[in-house]
C-alpha atoms as a PDB file:
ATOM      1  CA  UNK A   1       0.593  16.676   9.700  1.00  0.00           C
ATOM      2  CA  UNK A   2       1.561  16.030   6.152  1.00  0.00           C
ATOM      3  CA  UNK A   3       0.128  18.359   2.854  1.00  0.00           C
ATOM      4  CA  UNK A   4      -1.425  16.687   0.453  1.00  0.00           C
ATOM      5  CA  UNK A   5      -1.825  17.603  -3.063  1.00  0.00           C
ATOM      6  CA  UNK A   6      -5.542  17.586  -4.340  1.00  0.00           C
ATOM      7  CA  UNK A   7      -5.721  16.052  -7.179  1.00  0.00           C
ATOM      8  CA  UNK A   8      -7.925  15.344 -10.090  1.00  0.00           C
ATOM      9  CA  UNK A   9      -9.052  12.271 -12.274  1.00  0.00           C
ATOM     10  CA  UNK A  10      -6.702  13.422 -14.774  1.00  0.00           C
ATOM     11  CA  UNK A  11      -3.625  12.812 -12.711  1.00  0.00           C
ATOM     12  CA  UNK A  12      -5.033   9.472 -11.235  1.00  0.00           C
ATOM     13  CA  UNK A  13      -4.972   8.676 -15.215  1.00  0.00           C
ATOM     14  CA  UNK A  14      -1.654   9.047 -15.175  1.00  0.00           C
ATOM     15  CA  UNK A  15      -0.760   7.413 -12.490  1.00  0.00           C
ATOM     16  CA  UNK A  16      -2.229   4.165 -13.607  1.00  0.00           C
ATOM     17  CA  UNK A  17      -0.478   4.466 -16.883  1.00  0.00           C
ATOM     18  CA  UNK A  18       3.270   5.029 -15.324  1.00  0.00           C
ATOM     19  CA  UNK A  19       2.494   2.250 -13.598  1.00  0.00           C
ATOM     20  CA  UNK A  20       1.246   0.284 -16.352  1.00  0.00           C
ATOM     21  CA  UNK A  21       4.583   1.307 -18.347  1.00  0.00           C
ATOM     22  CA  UNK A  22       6.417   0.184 -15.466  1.00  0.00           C
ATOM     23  CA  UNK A  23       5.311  -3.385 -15.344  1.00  0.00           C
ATOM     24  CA  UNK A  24       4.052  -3.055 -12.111  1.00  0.00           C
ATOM     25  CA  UNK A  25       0.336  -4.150 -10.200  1.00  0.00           C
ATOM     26  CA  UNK A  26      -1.124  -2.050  -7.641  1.00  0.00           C
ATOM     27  CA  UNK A  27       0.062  -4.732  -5.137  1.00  0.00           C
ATOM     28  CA  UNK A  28       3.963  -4.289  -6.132  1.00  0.00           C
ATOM     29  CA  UNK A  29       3.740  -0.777  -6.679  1.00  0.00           C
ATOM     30  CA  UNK A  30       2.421  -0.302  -2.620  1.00  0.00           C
ATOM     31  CA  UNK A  31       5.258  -2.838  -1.550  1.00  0.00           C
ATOM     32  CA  UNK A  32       7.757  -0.224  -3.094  1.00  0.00           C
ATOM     33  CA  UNK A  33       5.988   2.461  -1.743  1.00  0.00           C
ATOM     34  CA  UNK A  34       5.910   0.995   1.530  1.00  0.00           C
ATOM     35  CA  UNK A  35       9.902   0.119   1.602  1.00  0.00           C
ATOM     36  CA  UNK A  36      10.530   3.752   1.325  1.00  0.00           C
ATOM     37  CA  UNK A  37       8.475   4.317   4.313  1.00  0.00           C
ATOM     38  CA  UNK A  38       4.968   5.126   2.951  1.00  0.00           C
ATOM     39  CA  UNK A  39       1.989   3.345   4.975  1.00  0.00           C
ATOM     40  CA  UNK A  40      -0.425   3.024   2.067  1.00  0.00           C
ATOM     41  CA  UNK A  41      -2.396   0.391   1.466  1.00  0.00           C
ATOM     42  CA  UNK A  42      -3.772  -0.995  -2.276  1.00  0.00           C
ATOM     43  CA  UNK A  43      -7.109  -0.033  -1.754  1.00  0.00           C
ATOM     44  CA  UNK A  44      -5.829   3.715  -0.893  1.00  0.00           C
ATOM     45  CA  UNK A  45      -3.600   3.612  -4.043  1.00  0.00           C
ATOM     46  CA  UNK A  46      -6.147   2.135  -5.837  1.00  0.00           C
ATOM     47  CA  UNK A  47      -8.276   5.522  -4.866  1.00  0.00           C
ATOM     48  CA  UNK A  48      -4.902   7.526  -5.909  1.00  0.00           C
ATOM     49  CA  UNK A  49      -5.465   6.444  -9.348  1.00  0.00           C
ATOM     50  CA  UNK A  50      -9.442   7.014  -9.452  1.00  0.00           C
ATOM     51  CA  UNK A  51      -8.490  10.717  -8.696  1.00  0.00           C
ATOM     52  CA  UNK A  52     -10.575  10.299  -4.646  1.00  0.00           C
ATOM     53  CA  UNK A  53      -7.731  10.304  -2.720  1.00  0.00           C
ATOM     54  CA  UNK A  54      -5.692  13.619  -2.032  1.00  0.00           C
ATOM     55  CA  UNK A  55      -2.162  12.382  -2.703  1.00  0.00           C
ATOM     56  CA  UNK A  56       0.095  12.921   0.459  1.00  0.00           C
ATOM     57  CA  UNK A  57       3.441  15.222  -1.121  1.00  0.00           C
ATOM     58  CA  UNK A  58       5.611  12.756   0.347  1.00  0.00           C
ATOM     59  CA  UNK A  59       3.818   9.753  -1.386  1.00  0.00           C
ATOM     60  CA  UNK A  60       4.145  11.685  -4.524  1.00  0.00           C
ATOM     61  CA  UNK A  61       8.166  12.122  -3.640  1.00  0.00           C
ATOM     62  CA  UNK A  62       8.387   8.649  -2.889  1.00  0.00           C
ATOM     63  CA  UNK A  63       6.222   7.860  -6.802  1.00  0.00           C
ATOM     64  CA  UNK A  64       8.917  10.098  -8.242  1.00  0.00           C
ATOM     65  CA  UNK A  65      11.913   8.342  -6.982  1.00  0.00           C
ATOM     66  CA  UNK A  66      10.536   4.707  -8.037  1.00  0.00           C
ATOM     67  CA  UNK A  67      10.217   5.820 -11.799  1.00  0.00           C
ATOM     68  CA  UNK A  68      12.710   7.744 -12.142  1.00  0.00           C
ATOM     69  CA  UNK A  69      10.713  10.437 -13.419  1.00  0.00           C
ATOM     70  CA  UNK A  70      10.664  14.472 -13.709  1.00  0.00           C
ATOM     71  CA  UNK A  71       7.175  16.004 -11.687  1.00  0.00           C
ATOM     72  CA  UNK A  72       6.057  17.195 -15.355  1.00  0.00           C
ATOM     73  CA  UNK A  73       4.835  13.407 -15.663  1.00  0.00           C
ATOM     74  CA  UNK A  74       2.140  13.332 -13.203  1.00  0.00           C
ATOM     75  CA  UNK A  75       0.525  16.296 -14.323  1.00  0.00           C
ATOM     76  CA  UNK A  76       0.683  15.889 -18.066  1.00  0.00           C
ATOM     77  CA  UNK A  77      -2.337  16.336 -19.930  1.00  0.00           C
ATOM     78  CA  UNK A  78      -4.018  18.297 -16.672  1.00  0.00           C
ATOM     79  CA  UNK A  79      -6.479  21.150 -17.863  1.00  0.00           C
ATOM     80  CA  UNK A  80      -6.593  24.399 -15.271  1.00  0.00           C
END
């Protein structure tokens, strides 16, 4: 069983936008995703950036690697 990282509508936020500044859809994005061995689909990354779908830690690995990115990214701007 994987963890998963609960997360909230602030961090889907953010997700859409490094994708956004990326260049990439929803539809390339999963094609990456699935290449490093992820089985997502759109309409579950699609609920990723809507904040209703408890990202998976490895997803979120896998998110870091394809932007090149520190961790700090997807939780900027997240209230406690």
């Amino acid at each position: 069983m994987s963890q998963k990282i609960k997360i909230s509508p602030q961090f889907g936020k953010n997700l859409r936008t490094l994708r956004k500044q990326h260049g990439y859809t929803q539809e390339e994005l999963v094609i990456k995703l699935q290449l490093l061995g992820q089985d997502i689909s759109r309409s579950i990354y699609a609920q990723m950036e809507c904040g209703s779908y408890n990202i998976r830690i490895t997803e979120l690995v896998a998110l870091k690697e394809i932007y090149d990115i520190s961790y700090d990214e997807f939780f900027k701007d997240i209230q406690l």
